[in-house]
PDB file of N, CA and C in Angstrom:
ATOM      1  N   UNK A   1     -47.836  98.016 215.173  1.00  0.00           N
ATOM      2  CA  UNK A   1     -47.732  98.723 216.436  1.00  0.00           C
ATOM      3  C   UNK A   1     -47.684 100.224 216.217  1.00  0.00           C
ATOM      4  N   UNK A   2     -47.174 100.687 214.826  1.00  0.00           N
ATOM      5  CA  UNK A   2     -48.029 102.276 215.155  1.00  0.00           C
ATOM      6  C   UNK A   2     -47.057 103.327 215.622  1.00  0.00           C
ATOM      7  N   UNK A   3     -46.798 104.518 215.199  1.00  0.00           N
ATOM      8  CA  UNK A   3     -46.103 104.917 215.849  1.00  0.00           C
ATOM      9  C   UNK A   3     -44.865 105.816 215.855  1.00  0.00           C
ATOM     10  N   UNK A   4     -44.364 106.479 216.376  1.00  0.00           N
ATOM     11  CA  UNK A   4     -43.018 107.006 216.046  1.00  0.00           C
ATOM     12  C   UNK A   4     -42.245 106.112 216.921  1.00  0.00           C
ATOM     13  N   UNK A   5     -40.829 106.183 216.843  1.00  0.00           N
ATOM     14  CA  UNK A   5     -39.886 105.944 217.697  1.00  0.00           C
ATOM     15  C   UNK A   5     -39.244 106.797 218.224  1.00  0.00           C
ATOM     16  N   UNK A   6     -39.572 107.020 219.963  1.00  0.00           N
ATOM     17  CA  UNK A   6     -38.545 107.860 220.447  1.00  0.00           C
ATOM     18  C   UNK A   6     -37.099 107.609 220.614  1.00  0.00           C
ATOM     19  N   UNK A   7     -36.286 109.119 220.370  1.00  0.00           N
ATOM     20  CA  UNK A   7     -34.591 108.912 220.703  1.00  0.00           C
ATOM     21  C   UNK A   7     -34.831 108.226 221.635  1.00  0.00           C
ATOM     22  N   UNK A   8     -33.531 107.537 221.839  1.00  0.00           N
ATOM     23  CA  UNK A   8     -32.911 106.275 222.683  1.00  0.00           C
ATOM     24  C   UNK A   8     -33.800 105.807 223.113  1.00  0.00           C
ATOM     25  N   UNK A   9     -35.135 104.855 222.560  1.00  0.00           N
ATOM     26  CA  UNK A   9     -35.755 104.157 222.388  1.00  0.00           C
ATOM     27  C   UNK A   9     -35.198 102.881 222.091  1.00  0.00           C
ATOM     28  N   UNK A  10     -35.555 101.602 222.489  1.00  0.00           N
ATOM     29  CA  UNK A  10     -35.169  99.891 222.073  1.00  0.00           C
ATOM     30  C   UNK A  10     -36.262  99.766 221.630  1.00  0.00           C
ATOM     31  N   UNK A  11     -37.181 100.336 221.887  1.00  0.00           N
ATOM     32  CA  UNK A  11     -38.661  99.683 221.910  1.00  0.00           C
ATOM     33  C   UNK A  11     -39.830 100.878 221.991  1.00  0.00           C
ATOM     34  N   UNK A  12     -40.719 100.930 221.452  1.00  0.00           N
ATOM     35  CA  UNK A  12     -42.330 101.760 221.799  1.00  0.00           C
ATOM     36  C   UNK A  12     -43.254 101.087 221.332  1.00  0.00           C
ATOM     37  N   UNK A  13     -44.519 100.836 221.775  1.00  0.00           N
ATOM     38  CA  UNK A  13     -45.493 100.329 221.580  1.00  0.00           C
ATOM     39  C   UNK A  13     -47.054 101.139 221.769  1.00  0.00           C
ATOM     40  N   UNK A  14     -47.980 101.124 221.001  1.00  0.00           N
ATOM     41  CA  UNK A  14     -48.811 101.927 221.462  1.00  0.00           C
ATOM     42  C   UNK A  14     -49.499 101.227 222.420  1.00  0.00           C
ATOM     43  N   UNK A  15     -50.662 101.656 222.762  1.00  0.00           N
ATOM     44  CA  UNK A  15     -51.500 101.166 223.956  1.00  0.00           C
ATOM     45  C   UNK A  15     -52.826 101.221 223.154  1.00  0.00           C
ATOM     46  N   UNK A  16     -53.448 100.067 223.095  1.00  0.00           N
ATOM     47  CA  UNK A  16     -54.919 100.506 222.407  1.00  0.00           C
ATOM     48  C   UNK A  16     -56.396 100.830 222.817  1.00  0.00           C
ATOM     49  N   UNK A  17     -57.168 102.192 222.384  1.00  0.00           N
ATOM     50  CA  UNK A  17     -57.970 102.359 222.506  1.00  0.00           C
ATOM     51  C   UNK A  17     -58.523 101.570 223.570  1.00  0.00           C
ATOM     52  N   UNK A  18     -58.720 100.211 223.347  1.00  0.00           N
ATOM     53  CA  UNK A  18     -59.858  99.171 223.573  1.00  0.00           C
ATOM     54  C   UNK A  18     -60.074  98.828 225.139  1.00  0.00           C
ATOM     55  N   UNK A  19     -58.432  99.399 225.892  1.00  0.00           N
ATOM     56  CA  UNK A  19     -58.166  99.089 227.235  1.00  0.00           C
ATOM     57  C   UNK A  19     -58.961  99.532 228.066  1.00  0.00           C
ATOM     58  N   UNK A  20     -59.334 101.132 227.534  1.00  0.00           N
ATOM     59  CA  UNK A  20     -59.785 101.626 228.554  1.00  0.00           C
ATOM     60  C   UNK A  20     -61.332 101.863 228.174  1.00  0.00           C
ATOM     61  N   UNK A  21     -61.876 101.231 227.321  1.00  0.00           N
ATOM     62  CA  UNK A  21     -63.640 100.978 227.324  1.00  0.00           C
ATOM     63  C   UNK A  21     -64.267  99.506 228.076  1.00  0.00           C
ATOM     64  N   UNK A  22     -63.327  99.142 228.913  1.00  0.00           N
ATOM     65  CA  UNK A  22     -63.917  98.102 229.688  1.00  0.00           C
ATOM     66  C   UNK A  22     -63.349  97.859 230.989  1.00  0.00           C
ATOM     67  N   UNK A  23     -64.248  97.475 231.828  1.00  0.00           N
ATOM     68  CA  UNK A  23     -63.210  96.801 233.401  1.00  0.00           C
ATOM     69  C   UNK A  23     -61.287  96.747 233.075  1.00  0.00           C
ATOM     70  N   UNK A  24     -60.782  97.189 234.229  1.00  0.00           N
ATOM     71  CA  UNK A  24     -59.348  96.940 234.243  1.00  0.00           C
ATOM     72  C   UNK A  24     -59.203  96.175 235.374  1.00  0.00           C
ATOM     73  N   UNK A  25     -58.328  95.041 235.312  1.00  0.00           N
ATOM     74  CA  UNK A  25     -57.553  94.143 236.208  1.00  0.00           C
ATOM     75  C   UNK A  25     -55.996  93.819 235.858  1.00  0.00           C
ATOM     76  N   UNK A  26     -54.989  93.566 236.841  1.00  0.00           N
ATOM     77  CA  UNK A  26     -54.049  93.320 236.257  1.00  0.00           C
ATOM     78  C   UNK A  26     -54.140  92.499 235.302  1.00  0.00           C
ATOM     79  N   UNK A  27     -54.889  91.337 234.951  1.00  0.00           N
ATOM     80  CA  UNK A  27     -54.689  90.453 233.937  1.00  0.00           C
ATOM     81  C   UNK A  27     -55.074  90.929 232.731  1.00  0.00           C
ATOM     82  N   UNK A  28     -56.235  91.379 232.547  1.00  0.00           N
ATOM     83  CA  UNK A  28     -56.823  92.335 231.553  1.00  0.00           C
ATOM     84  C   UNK A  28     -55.416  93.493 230.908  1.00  0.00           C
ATOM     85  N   UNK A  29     -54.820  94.234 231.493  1.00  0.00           N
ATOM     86  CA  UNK A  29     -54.057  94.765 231.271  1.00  0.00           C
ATOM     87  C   UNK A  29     -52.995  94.116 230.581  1.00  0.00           C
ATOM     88  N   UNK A  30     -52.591  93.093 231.872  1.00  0.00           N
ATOM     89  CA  UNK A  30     -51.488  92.437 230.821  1.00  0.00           C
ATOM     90  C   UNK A  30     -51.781  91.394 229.780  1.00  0.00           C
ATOM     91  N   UNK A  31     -53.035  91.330 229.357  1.00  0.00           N
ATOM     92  CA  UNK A  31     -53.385  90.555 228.230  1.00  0.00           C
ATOM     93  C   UNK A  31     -53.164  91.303 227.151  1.00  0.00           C
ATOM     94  N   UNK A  32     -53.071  92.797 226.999  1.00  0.00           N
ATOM     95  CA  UNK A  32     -52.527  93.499 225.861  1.00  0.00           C
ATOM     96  C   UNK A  32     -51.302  93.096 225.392  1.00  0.00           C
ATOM     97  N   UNK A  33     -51.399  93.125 224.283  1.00  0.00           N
ATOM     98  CA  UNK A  33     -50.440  92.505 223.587  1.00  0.00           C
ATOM     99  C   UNK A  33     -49.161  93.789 224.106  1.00  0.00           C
ATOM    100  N   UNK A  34     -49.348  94.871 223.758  1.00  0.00           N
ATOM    101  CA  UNK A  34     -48.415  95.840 223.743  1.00  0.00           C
ATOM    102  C   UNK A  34     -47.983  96.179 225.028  1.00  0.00           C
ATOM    103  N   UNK A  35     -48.887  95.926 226.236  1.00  0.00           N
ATOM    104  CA  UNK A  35     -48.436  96.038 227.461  1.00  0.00           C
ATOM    105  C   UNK A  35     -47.346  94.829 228.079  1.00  0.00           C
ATOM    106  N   UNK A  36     -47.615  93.517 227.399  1.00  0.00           N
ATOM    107  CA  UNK A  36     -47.001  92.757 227.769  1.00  0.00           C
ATOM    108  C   UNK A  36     -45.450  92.639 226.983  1.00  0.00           C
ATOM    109  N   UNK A  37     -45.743  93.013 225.911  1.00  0.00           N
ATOM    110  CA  UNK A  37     -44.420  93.211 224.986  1.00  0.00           C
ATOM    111  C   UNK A  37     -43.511  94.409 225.831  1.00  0.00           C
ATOM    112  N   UNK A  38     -43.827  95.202 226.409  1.00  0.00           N
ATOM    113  CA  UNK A  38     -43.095  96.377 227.445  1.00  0.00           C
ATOM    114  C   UNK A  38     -42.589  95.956 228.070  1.00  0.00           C
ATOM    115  N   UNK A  39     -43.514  94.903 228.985  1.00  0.00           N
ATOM    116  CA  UNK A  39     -42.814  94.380 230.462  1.00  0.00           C
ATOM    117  C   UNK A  39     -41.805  93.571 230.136  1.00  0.00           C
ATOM    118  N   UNK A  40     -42.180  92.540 229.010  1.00  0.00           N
ATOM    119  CA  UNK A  40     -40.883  91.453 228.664  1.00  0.00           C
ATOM    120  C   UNK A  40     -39.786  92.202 228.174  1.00  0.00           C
ATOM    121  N   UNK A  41     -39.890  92.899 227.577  1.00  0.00           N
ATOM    122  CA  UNK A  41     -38.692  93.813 227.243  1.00  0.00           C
ATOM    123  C   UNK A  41     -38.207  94.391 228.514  1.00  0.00           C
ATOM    124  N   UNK A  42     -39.008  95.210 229.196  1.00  0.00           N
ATOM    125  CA  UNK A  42     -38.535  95.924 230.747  1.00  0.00           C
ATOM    126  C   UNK A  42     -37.866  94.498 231.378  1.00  0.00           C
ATOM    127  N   UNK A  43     -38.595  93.518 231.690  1.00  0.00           N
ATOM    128  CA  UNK A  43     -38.176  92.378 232.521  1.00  0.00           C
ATOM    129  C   UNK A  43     -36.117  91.859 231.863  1.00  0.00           C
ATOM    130  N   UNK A  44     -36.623  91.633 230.668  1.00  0.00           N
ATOM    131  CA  UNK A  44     -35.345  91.287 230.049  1.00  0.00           C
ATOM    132  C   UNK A  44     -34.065  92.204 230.375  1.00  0.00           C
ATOM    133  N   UNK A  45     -34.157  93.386 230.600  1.00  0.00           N
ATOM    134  CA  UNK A  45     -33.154  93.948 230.856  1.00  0.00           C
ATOM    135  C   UNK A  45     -32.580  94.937 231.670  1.00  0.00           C
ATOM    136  N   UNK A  46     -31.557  94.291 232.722  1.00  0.00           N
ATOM    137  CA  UNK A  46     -31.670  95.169 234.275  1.00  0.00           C
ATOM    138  C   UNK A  46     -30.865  96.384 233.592  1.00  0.00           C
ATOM    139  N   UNK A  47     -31.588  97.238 234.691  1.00  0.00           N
ATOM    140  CA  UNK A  47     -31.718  98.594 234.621  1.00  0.00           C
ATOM    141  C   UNK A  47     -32.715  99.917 233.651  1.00  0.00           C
ATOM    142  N   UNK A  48     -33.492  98.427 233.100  1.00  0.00           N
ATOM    143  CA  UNK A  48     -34.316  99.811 231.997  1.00  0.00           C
ATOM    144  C   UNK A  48     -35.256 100.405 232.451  1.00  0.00           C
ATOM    145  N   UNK A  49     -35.837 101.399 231.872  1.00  0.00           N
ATOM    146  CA  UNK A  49     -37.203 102.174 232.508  1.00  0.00           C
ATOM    147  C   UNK A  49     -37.691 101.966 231.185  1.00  0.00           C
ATOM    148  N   UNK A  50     -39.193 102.768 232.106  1.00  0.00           N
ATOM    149  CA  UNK A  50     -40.007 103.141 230.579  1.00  0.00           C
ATOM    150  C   UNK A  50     -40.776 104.385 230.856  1.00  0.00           C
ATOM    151  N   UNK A  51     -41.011 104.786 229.993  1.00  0.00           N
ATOM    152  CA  UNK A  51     -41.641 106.258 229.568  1.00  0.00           C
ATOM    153  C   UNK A  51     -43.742 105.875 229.042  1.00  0.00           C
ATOM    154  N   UNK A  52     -44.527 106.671 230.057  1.00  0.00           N
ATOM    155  CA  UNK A  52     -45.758 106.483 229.238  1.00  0.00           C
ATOM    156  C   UNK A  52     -45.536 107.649 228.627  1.00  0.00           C
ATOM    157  N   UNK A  53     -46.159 107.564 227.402  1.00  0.00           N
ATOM    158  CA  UNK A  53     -46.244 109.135 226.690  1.00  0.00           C
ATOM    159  C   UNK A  53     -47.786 109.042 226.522  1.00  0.00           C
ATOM    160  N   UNK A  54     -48.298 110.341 226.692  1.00  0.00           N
ATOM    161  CA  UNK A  54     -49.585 110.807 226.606  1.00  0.00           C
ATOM    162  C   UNK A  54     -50.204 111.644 226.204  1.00  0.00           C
ATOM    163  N   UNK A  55     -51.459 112.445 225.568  1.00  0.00           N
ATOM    164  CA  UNK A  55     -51.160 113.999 225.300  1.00  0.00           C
ATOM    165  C   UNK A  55     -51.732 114.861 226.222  1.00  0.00           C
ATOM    166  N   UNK A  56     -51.561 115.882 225.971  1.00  0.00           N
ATOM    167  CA  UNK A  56     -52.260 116.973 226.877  1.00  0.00           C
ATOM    168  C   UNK A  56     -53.724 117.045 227.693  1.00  0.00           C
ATOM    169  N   UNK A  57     -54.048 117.261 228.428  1.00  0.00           N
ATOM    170  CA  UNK A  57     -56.098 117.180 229.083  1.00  0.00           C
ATOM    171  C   UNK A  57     -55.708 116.573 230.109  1.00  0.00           C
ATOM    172  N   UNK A  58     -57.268 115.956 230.987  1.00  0.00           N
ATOM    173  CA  UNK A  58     -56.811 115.419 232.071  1.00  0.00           C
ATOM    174  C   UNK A  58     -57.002 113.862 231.593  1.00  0.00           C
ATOM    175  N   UNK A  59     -58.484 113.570 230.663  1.00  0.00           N
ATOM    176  CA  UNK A  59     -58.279 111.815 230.439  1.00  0.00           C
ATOM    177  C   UNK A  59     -57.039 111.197 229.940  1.00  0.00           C
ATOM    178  N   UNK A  60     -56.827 111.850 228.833  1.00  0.00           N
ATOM    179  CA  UNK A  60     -55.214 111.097 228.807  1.00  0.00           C
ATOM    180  C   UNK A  60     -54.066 111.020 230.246  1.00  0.00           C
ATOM    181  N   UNK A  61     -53.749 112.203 230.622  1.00  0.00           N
ATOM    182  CA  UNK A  61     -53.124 111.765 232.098  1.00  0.00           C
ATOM    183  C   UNK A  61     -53.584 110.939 233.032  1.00  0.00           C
ATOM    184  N   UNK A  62     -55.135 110.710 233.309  1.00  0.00           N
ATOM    185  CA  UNK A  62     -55.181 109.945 234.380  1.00  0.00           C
ATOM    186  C   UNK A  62     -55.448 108.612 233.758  1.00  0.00           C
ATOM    187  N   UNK A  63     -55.297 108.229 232.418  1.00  0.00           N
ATOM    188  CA  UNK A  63     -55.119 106.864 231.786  1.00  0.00           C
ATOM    189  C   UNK A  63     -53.771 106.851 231.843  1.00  0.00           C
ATOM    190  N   UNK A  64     -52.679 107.786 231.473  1.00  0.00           N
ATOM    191  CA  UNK A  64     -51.588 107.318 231.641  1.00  0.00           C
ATOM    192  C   UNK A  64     -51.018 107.168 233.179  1.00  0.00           C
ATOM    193  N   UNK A  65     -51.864 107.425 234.195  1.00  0.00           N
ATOM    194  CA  UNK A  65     -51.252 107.379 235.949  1.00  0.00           C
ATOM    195  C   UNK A  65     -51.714 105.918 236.143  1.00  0.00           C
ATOM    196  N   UNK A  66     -52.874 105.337 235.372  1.00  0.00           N
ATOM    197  CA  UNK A  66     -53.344 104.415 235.986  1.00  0.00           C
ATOM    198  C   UNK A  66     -53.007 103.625 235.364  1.00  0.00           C
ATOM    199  N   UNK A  67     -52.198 103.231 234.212  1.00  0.00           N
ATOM    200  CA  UNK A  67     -51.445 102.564 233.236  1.00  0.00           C
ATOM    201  C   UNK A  67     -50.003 102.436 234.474  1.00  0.00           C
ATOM    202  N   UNK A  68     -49.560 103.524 234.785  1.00  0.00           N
ATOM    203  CA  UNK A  68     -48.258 103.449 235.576  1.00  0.00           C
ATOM    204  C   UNK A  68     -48.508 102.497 236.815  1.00  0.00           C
ATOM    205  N   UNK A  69     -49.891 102.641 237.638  1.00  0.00           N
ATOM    206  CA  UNK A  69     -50.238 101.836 239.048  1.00  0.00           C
ATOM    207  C   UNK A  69     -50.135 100.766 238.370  1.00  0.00           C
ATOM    208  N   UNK A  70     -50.367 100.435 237.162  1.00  0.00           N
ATOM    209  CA  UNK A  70     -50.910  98.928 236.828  1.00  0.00           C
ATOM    210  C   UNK A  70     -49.675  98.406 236.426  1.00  0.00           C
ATOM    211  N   UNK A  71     -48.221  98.718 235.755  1.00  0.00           N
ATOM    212  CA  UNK A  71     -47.552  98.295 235.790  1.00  0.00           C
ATOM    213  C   UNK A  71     -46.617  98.448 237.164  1.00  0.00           C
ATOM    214  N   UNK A  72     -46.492  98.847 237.606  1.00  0.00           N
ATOM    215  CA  UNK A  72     -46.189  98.608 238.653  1.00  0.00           C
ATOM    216  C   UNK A  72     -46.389  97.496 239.464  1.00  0.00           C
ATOM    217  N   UNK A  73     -47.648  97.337 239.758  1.00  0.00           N
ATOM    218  CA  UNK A  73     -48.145  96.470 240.325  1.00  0.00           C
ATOM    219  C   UNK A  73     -47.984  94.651 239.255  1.00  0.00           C
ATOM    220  N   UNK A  74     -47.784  94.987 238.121  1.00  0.00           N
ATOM    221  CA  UNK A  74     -47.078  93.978 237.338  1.00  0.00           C
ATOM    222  C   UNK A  74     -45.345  93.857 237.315  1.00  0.00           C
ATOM    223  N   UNK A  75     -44.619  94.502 238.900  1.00  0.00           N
ATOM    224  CA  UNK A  75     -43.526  94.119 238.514  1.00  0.00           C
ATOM    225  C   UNK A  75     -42.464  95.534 238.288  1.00  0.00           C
ATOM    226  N   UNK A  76     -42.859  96.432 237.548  1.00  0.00           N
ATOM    227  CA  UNK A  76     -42.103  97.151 237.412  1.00  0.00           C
ATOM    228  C   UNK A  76     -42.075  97.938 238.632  1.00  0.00           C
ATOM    229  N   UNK A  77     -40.581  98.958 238.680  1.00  0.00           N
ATOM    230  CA  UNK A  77     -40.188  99.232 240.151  1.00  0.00           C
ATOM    231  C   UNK A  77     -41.119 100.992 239.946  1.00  0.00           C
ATOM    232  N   UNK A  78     -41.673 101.017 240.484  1.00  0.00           N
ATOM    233  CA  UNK A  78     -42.393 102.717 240.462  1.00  0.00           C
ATOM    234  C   UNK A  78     -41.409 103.432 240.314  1.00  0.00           C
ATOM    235  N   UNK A  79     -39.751 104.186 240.638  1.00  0.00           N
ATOM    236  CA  UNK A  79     -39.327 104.619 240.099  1.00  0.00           C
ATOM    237  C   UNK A  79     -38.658 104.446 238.867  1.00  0.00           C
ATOM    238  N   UNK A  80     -38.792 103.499 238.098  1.00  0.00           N
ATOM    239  CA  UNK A  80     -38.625 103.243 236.832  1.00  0.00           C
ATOM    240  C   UNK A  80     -39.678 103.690 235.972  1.00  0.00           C
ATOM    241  N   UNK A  81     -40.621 104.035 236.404  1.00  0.00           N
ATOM    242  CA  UNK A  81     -41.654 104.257 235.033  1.00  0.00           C
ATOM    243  C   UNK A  81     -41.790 106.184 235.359  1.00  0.00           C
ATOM    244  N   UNK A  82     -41.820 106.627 234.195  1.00  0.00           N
ATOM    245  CA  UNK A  82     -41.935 108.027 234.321  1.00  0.00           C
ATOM    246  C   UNK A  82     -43.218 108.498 232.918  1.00  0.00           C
ATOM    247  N   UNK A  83     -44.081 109.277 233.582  1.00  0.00           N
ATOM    248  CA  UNK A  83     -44.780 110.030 232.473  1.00  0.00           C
ATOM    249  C   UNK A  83     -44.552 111.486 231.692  1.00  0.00           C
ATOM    250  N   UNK A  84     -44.908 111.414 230.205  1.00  0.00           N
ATOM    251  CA  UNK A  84     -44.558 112.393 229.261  1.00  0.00           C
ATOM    252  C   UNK A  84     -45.641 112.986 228.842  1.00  0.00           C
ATOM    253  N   UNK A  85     -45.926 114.170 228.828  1.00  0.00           N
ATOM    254  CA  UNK A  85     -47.148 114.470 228.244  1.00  0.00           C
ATOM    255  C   UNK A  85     -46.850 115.472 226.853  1.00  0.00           C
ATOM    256  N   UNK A  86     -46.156 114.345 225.811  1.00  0.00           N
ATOM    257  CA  UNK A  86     -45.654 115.310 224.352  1.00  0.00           C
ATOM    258  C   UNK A  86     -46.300 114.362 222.981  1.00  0.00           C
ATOM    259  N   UNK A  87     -47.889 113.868 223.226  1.00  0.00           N
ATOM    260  CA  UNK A  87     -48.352 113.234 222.233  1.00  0.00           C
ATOM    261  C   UNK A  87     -49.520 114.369 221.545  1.00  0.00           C
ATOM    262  N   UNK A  88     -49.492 114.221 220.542  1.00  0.00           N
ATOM    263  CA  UNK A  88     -50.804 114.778 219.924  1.00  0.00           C
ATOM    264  C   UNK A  88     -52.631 114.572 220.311  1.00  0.00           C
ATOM    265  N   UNK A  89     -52.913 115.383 220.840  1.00  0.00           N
ATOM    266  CA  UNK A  89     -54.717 115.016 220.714  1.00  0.00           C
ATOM    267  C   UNK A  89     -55.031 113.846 220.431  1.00  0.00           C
ATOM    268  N   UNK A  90     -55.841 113.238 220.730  1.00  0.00           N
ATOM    269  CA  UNK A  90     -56.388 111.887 220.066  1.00  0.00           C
ATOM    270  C   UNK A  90     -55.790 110.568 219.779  1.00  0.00           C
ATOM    271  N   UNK A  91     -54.459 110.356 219.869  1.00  0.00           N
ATOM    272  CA  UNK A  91     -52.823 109.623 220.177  1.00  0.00           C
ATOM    273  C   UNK A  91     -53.171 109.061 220.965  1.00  0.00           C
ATOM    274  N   UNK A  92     -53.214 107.607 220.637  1.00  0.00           N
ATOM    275  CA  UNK A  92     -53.000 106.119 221.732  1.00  0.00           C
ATOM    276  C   UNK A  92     -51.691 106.848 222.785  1.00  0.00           C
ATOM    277  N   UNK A  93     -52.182 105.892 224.230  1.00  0.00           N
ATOM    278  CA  UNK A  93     -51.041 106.396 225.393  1.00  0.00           C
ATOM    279  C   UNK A  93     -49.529 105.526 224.116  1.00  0.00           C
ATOM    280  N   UNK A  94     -48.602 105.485 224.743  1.00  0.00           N
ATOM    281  CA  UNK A  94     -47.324 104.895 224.102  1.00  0.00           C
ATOM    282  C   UNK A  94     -46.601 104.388 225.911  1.00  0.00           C
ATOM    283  N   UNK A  95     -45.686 103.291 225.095  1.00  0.00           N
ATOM    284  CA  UNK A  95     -44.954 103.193 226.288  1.00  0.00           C
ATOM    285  C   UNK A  95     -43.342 102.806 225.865  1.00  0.00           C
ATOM    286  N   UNK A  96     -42.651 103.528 226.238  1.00  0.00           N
ATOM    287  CA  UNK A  96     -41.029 103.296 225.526  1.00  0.00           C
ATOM    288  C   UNK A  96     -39.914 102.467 226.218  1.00  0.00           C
ATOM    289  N   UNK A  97     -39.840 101.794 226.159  1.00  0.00           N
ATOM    290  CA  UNK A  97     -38.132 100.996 227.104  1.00  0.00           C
ATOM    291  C   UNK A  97     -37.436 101.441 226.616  1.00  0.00           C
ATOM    292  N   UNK A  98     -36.634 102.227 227.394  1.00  0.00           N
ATOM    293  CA  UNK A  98     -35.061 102.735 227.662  1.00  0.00           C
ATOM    294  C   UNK A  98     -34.255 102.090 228.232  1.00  0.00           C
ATOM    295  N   UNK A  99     -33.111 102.049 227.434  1.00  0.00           N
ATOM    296  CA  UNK A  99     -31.798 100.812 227.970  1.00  0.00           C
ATOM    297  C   UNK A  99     -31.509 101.628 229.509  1.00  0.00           C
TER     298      UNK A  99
END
């Protein structure tokens, strides 16, 4: 899975490349391994959020906004998910559960 671990992190996972070179549907989405490993972790434990991290430009942000609609729409509460834009150039999106 790749990666640093952010402070007060339980969990980060990257997001891969591969998501966003084809059609997106919720299922598609949550067939990622790493997207689904987020939510079960998010699901498992009331009160957590999660963090997309992304880097700087506009494609990375509007992959990481549309990463946020899509979990959402899988469940998570829209004010629980918040975006970061402190990844390096070229850096898979990330997604972090916070206790």
């Amino acid at each position: 899975m790749g990666g640093a671990v952010f402070a007060c992190a339980q969990e980060t996972v990257s997001v891969p490349f591969e998501l966003w070179d084809r059609p997106r549907s919720g299922q598609a989405v949550l067939d990622q391994p790493a997207v689904r490993q987020a939510v079960n972790a998010y699901l498992a434990q009331p009160g957590a959020s999660l963090v997309i991290h992304h880097a700087a430009g506009q494609e990375p942000l509007l992959q990481a906004e549309e990463l946020r609609a899509w979990l959402i729409a899988l469940a998570v509460g829209g004010e629980r998910v918040g975006l970061r834009g402190d990844l390096k150039s070229g850096e898979p999106l990330k997604i972090e559960v916070l206790k």
